[in-house]
Protein backbone atom coordinates (compact mmCIF):
# COMPACT_ATOMS: atom_id res chain seq x y z
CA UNK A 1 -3.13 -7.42 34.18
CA UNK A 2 -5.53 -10.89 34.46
CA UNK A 3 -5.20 -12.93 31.73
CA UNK A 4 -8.77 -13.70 31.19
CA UNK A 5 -9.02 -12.84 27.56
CA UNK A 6 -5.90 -14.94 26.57
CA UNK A 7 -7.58 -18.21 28.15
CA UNK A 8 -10.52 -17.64 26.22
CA UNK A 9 -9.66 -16.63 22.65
CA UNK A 10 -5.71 -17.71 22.24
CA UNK A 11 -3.63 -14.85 21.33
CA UNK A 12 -6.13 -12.40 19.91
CA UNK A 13 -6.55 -9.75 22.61
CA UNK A 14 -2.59 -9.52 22.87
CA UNK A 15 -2.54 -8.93 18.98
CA UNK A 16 -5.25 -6.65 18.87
CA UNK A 17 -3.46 -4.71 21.70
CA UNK A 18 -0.18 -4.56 19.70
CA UNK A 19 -2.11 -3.58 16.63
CA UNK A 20 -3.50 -0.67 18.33
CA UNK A 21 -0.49 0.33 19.50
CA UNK A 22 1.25 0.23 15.98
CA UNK A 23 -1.33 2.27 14.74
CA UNK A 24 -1.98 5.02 16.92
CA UNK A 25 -4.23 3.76 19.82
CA UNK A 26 -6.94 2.50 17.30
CA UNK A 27 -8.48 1.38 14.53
CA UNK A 28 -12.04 0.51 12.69
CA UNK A 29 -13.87 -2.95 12.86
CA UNK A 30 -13.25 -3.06 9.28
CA UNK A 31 -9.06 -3.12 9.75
CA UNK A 32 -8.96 -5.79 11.93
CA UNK A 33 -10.64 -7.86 9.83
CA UNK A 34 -8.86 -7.15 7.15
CA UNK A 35 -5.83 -7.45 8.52
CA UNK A 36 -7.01 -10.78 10.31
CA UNK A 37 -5.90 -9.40 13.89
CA UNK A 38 -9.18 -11.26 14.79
CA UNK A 39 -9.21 -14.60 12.92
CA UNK A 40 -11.95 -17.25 12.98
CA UNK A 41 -15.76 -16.33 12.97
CA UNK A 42 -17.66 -13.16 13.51
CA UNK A 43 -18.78 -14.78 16.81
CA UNK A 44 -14.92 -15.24 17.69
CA UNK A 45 -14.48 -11.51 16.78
CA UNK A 46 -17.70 -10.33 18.95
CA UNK A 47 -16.19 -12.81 22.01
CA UNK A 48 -12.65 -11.23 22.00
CA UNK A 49 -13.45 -7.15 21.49
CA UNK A 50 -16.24 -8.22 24.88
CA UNK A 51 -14.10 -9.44 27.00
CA UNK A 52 -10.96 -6.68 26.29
CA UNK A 53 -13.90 -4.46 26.39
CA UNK A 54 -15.02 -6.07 29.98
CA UNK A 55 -11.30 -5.87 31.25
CA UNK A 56 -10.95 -2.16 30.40
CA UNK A 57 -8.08 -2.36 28.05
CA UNK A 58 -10.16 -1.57 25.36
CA UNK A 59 -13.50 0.98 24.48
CA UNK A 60 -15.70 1.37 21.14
CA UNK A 61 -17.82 3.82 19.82
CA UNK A 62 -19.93 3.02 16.78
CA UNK A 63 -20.25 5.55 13.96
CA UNK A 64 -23.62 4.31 12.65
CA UNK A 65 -22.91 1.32 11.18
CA UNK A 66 -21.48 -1.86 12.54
CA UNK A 67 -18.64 -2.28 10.04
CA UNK A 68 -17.64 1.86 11.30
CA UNK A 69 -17.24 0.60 14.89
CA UNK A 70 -13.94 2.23 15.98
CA UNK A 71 -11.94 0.44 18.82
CA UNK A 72 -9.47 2.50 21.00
CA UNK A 73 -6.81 1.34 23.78
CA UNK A 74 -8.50 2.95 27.13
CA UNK A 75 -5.60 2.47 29.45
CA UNK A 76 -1.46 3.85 28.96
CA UNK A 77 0.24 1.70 26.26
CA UNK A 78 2.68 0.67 29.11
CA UNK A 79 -0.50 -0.83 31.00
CA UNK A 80 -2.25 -2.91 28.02
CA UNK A 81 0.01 -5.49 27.51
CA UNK A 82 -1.97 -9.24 27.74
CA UNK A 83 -0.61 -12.75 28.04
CA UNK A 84 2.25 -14.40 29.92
CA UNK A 85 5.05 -13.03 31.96
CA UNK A 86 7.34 -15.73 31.35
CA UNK A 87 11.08 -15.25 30.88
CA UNK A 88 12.00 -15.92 27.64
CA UNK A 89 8.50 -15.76 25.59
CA UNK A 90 10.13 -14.27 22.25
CA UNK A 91 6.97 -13.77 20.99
CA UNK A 92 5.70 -11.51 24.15
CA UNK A 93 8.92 -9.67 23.79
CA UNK A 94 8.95 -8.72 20.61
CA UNK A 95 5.07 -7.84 20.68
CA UNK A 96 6.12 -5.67 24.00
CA UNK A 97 9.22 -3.77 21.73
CA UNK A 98 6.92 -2.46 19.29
CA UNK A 99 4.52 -1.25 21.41
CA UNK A 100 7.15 0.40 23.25
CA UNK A 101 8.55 2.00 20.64
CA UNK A 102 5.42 3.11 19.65
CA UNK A 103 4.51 4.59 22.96
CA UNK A 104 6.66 7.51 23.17
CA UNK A 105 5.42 10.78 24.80
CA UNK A 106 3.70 13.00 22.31
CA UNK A 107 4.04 10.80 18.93
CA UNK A 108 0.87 9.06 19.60
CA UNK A 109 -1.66 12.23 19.39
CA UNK A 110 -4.44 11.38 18.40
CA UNK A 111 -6.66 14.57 18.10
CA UNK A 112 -6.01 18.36 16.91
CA UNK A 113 -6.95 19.79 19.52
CA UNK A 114 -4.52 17.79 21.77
CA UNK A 115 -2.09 18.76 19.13
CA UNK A 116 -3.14 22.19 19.53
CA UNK A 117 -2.21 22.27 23.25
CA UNK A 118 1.29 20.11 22.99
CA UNK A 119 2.43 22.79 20.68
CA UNK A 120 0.93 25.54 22.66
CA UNK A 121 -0.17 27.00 20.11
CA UNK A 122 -4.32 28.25 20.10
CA UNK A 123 -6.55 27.20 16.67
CA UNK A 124 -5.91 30.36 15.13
CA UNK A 125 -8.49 29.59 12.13
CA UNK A 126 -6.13 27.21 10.38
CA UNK A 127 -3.21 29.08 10.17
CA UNK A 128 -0.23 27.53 10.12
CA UNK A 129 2.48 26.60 13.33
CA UNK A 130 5.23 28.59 13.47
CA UNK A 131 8.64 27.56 14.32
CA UNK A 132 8.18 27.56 17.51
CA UNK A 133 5.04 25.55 17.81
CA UNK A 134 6.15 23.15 15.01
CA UNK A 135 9.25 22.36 16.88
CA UNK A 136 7.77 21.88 20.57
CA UNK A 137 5.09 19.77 18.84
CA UNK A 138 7.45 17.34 17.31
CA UNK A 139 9.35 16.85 20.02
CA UNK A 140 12.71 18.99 18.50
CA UNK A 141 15.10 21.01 20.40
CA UNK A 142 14.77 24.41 18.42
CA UNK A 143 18.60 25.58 17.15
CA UNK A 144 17.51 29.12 16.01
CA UNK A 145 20.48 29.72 14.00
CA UNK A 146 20.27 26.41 12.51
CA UNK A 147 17.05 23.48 11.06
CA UNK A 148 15.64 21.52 13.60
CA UNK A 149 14.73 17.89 12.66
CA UNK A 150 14.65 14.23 12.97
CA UNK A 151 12.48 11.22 13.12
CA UNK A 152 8.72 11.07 13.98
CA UNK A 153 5.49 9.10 14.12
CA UNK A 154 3.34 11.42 12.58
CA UNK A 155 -0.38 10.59 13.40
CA UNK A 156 -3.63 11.88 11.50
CA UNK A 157 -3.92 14.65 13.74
CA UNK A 158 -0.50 15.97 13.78
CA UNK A 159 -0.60 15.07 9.50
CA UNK A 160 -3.61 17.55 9.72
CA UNK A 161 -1.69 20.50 11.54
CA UNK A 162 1.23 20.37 9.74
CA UNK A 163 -0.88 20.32 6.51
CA UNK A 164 -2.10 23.83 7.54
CA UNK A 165 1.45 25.25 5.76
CA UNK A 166 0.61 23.33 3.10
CA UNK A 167 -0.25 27.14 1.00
CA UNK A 168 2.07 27.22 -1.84
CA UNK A 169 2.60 23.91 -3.02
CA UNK A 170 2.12 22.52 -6.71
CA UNK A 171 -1.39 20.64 -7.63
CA UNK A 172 -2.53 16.99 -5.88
CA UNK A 173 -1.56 14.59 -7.91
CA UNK A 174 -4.14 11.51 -7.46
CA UNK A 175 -2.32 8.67 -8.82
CA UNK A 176 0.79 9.47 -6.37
CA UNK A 177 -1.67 10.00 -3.25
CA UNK A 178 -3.62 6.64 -4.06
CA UNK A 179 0.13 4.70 -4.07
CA UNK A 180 1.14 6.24 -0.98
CA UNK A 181 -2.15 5.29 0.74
CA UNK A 182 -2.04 1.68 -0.48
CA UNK A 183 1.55 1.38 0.46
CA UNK A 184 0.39 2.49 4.33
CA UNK A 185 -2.33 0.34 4.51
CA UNK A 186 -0.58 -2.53 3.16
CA UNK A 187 2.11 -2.22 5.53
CA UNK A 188 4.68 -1.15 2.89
CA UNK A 189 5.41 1.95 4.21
CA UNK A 190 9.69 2.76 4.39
CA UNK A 191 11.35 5.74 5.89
CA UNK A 192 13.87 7.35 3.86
CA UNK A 193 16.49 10.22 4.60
CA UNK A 194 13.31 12.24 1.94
CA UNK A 195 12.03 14.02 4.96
CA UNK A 196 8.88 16.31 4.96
CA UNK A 197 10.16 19.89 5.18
CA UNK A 198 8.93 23.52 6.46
CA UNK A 199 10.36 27.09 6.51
CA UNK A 200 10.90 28.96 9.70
CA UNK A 201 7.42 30.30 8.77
CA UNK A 202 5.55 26.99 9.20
CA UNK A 203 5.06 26.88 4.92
CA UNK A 204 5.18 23.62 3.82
CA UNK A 205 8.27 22.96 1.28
CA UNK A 206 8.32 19.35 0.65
CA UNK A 207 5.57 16.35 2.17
CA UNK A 208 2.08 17.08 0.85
CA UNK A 209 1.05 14.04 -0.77
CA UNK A 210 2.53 11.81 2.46
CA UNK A 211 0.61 13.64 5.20
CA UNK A 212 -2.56 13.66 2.95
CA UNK A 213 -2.04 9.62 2.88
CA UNK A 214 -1.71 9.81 6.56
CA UNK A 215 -4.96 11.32 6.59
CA UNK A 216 -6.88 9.21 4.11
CA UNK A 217 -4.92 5.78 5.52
CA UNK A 218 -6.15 6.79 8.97
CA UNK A 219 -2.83 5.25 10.16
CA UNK A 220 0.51 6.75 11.72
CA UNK A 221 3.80 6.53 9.92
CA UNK A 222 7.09 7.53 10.58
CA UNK A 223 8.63 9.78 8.66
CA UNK A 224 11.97 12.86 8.93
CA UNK A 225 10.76 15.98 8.96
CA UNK A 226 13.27 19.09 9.30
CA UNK A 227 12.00 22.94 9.93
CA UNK A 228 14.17 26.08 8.56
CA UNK A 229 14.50 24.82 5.20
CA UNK A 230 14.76 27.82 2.91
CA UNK A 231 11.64 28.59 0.79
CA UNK A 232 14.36 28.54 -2.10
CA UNK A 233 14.17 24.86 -1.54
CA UNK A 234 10.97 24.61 -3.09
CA UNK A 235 12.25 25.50 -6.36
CA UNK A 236 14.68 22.65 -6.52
CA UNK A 237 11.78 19.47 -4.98
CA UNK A 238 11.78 16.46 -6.29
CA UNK A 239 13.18 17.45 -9.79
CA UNK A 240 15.29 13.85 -9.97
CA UNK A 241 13.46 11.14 -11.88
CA UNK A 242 11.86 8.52 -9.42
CA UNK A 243 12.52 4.95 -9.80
CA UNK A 244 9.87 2.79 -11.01
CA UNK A 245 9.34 -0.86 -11.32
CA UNK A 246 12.05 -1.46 -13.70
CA UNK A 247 14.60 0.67 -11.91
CA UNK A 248 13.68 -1.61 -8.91
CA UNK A 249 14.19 -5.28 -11.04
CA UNK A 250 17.07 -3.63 -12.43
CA UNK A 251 18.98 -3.42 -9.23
CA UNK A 252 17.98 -6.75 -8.61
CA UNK A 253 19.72 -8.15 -11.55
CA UNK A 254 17.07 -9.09 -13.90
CA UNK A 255 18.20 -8.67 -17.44
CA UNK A 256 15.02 -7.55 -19.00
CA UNK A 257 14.37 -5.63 -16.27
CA UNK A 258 11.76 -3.60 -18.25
CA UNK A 259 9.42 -6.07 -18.80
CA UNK A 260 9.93 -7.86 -15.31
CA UNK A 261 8.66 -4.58 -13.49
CA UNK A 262 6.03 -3.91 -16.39
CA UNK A 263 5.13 -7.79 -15.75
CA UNK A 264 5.48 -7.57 -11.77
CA UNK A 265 3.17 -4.68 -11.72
CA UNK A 266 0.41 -6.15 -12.99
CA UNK A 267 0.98 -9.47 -11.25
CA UNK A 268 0.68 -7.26 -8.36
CA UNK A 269 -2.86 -5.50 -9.37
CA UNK A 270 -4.06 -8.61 -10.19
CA UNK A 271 -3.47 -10.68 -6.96
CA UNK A 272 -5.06 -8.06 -4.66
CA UNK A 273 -8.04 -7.28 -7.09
CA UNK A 274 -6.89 -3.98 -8.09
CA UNK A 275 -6.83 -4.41 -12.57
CA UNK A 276 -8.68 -0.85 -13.45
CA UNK A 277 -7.78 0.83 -16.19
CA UNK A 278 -5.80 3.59 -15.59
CA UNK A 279 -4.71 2.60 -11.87
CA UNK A 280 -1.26 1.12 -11.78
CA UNK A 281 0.23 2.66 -8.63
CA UNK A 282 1.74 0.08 -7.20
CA UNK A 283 4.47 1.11 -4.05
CA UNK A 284 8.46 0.05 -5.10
CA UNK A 285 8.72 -1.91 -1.76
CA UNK A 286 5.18 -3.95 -3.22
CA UNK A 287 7.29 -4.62 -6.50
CA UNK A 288 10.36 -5.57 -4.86
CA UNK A 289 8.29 -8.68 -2.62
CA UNK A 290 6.86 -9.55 -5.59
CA UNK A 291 9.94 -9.74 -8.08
CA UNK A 292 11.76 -11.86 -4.46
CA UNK A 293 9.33 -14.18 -4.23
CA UNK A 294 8.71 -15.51 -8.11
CA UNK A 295 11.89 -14.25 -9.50
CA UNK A 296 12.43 -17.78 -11.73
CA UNK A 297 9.45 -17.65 -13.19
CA UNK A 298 9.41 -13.88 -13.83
CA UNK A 299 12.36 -14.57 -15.80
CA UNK A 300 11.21 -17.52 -17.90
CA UNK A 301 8.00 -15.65 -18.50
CA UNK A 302 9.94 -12.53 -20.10
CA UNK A 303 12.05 -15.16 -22.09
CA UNK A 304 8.84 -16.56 -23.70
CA UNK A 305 7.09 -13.16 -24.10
CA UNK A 306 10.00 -11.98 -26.59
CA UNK A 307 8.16 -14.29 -28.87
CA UNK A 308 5.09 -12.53 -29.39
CA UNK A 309 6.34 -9.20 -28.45
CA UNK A 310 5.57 -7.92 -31.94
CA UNK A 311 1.82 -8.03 -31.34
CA UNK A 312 1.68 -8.25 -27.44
CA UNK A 313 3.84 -5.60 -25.34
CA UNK A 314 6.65 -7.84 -23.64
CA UNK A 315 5.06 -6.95 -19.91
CA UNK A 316 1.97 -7.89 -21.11
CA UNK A 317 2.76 -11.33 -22.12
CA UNK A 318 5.22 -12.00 -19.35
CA UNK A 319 2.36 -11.27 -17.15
CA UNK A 320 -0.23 -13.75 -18.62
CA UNK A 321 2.26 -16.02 -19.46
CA UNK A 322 2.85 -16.10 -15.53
CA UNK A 323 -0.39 -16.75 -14.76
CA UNK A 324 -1.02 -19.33 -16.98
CA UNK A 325 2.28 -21.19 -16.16
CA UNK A 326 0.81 -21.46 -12.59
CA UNK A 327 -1.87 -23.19 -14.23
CA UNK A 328 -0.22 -25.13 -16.64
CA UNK A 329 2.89 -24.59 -17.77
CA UNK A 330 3.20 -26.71 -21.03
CA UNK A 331 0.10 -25.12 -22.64
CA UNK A 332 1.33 -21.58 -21.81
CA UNK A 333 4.02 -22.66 -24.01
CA UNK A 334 2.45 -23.55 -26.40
CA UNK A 335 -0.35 -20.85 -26.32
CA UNK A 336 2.03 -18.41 -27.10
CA UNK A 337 3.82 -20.20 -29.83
CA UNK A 338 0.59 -20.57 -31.57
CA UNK A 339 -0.17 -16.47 -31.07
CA UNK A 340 3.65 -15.90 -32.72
CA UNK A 341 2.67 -17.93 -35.75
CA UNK A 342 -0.68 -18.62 -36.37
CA UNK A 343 -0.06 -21.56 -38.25
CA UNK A 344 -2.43 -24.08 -38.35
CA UNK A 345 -5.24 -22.25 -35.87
CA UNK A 346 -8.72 -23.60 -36.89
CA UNK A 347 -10.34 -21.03 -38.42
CA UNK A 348 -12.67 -20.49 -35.64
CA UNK A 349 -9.89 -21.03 -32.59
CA UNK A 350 -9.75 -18.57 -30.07
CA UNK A 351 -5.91 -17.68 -30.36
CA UNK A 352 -6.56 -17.18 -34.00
CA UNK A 353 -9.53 -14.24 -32.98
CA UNK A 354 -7.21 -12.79 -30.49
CA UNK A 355 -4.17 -12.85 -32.92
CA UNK A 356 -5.66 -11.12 -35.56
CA UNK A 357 -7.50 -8.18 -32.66
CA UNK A 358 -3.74 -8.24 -31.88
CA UNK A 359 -3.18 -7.00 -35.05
CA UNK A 360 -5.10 -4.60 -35.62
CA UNK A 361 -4.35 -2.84 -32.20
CA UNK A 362 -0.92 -2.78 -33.44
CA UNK A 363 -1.92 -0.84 -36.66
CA UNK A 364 -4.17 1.67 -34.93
CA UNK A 365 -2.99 4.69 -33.70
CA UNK A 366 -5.15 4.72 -30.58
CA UNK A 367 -3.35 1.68 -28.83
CA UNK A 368 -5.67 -0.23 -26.54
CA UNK A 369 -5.05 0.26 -22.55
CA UNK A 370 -2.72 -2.43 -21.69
CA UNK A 371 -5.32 -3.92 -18.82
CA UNK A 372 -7.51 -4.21 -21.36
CA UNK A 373 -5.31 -6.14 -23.79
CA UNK A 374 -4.26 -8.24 -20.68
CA UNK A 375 -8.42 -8.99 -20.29
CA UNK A 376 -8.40 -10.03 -24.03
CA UNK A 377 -5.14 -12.26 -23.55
CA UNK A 378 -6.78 -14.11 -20.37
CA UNK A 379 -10.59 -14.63 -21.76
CA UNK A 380 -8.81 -16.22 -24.48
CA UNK A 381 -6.73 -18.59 -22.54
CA UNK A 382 -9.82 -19.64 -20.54
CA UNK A 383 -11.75 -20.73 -23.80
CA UNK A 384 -8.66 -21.91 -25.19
CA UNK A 385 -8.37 -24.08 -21.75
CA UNK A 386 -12.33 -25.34 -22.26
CA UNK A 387 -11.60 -26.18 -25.68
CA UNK A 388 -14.35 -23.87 -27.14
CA UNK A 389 -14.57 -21.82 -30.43
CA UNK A 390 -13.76 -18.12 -30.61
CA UNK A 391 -17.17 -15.67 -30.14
CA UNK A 392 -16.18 -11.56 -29.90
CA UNK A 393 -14.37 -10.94 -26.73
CA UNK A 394 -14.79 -8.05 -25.15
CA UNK A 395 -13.48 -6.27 -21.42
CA UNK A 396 -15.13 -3.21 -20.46
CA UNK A 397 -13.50 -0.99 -16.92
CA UNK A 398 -16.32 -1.32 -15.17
CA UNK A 399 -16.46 -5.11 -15.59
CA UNK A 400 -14.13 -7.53 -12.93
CA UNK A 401 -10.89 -8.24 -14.35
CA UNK A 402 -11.06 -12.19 -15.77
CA UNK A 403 -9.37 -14.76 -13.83
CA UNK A 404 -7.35 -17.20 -15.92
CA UNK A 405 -8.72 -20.74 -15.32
């Protein structure tokens, strides 16, 4: 294929290629932007998804709005590959692996009905595949006196067949679905040996939250799946206790491992905008890049937090003491030894306010949410920072999170 589009906008149209490929053939205006596939201006955007668009490697169809434009590969995966042919370009290679990989026959269906017709089964009104159908659809060689399984990229539209066994199965849970989701967007998303499982009957036994993220992500995954698992099975799902944040720092060797993944989670929510009360899902592969990557100061922070931790929970004041360290790391020091004391806090000083609200929370049966005590902890750092007198602080949900200054 011409090169035309690499001469004019650098890399872009081979990385947009590659991104469609990872993700199923395509993806909204919105994605790419947000994933910064196309970097620089609008203009730059507009000049690149023209001239992929004038080359035929690439189609769009707008859904009303601009920012709903969907772009879609309109040649073979093996046929859309832009840029140089020279031996040795790592970078070419390794772009060309993944969208090989991601190219196989039948994994990258991208509509029910084609689904419908690979597993040669008709739309019977929603009803479910059988074993049969399921098997030819996912590409497994069908052992009738034995499961069938192994690994797939499960698209949207296959997420939405195989969701049709999904009859007897306990209640959504939200909070679970929204981590999922994040962890697919985000690129966070890790196979495990956990597979998504169905009786010879099509029912689904084990996988409805992950092919309900597929759905609402809008983005393939791969994932095990096995069919001929006894409905007995169902009986027995998921009854271990999952490991959380502070299973994850444990196994990394952090001491106070509880308050590193209490303090790493909300480091997390707050460096991607996400501090709402009552939404911590945050995926253990998210927790685990963030606990790598400021593991020093983690520590230190949960050090200094034991200091106040009789008025402020220990995550909670790791947390802001991180923050603040970033900022300054002297005054965080000394911020919190002033909250553990109170000695000699003007009477109208801001850590003397927040100390005694402190206080009271930890006297009152209904215990504030703990974003909301981290919103009272930051406000009061920032007018500590400014030098200004306390005034009644208050954080309400709906409000932005503060940002410590």
């Amino acid at each position: 294929m011409q090169s035309g589009t690499e001469k004019t906008n650098g890399n872009a149209g081979e990385r947009l290629v590659q991104y469609l490929a990872r993700n199923g053939g395509q993806a909204r205006r919105g994605q790419l932007q947000r994933s910064r596939i196309l970097r620089g201006s609008p203009e730059s955007y507009d000049a690149t998804l023209a001239s992929l668009i004038a080359e035929g490697v690439i189609v769009c169809e707008s859904a009303g709005k601009k920012t709903e434009t969907i772009y879609k590969l309109a040649q073979p995966l093996e046929q859309a590959a832009i840029g140089s042919d020279k031996a040795g370009d790592n970078h070419e290679e390794k772009g060309g692996e993944g969208m090989e990989k991601s190219a196989k026959p039948v994994r990258l269906i991208k509509l029910v009905e084609q689904a419908l017709e690979v597993s040669g089964q008709a739309d019977a009104a929603g009803e479910p595949l059988d074993r049969h159908s399921l098997t030819k659809l996912l590409g497994f060689e069908d052992k009738d006196s034995d499961f069938a399984g192994g690994k797939v990229l499960i698209t949207p539209a296959i997420a939405e067949i195989l969701l049709r066994g999904n009859k007897h199965n306990r209640p959504l849970r939200r909070p679970h679905l929204n981590i999922l989701v994040r962890a697919i967007k985000n690129g966070e998303w890790i196979m495990t040996g956990n597979g998504i499982s169905f009786a010879d009957d099509g029912q689904l036994i084990d996988g409805q939250h992950r092919l309900m993220a597929i759905l609402e992500a809008d983005q393939p995954v791969e994932s095990m799946v096995y069919i001929g698992i006894a409905k007995e099975a169902f009986k027995t799902t998921d009854l271990g206790k999952k490991r959380g944040a502070s299973d994850i720092a444990a196994l990394m060797g952090f001491v106070q491992y509880v308050t590193v993944g209490c303090a790493a989670t909300l480091l997390y929510l707050y460096e991607n905008n996400s501090m709402k009360s009552g939404s911590y899902g945050v995926s253990n592969t998210a927790i685990q890049a963030v606990l790598q990557a400021n593991r020093l100061g983690l520590e230190y922070s949960a050090m200094v937090a034991r200091r106040t931790a009789e008025i402020v929970p220990s995550g909670i004041g790791a947390f802001c003491h991180f923050i603040f360290s970033r900022l300054d790391r002297d005054m965080a020091d000394t911020f919190f030894d002033h909250l553990k004391t109170g000695a000699d806090l003007p009477l109208k000083s801001p850590l003397l306010w927040l100390r005694n609200r402190l206080l009271v929370n930890k006297g009152s049966k209904a215990k504030l949410p703990r974003v909301t005590l981290s919103a009272f902890v930051v406000k009061t750092w920032n007018r500590y920072r400014k030098g200004q007198e306390a005034v009644t602080l208050n954080w309400l949900p709906r409000e932005s999170f503060p940002k410590a200054i």
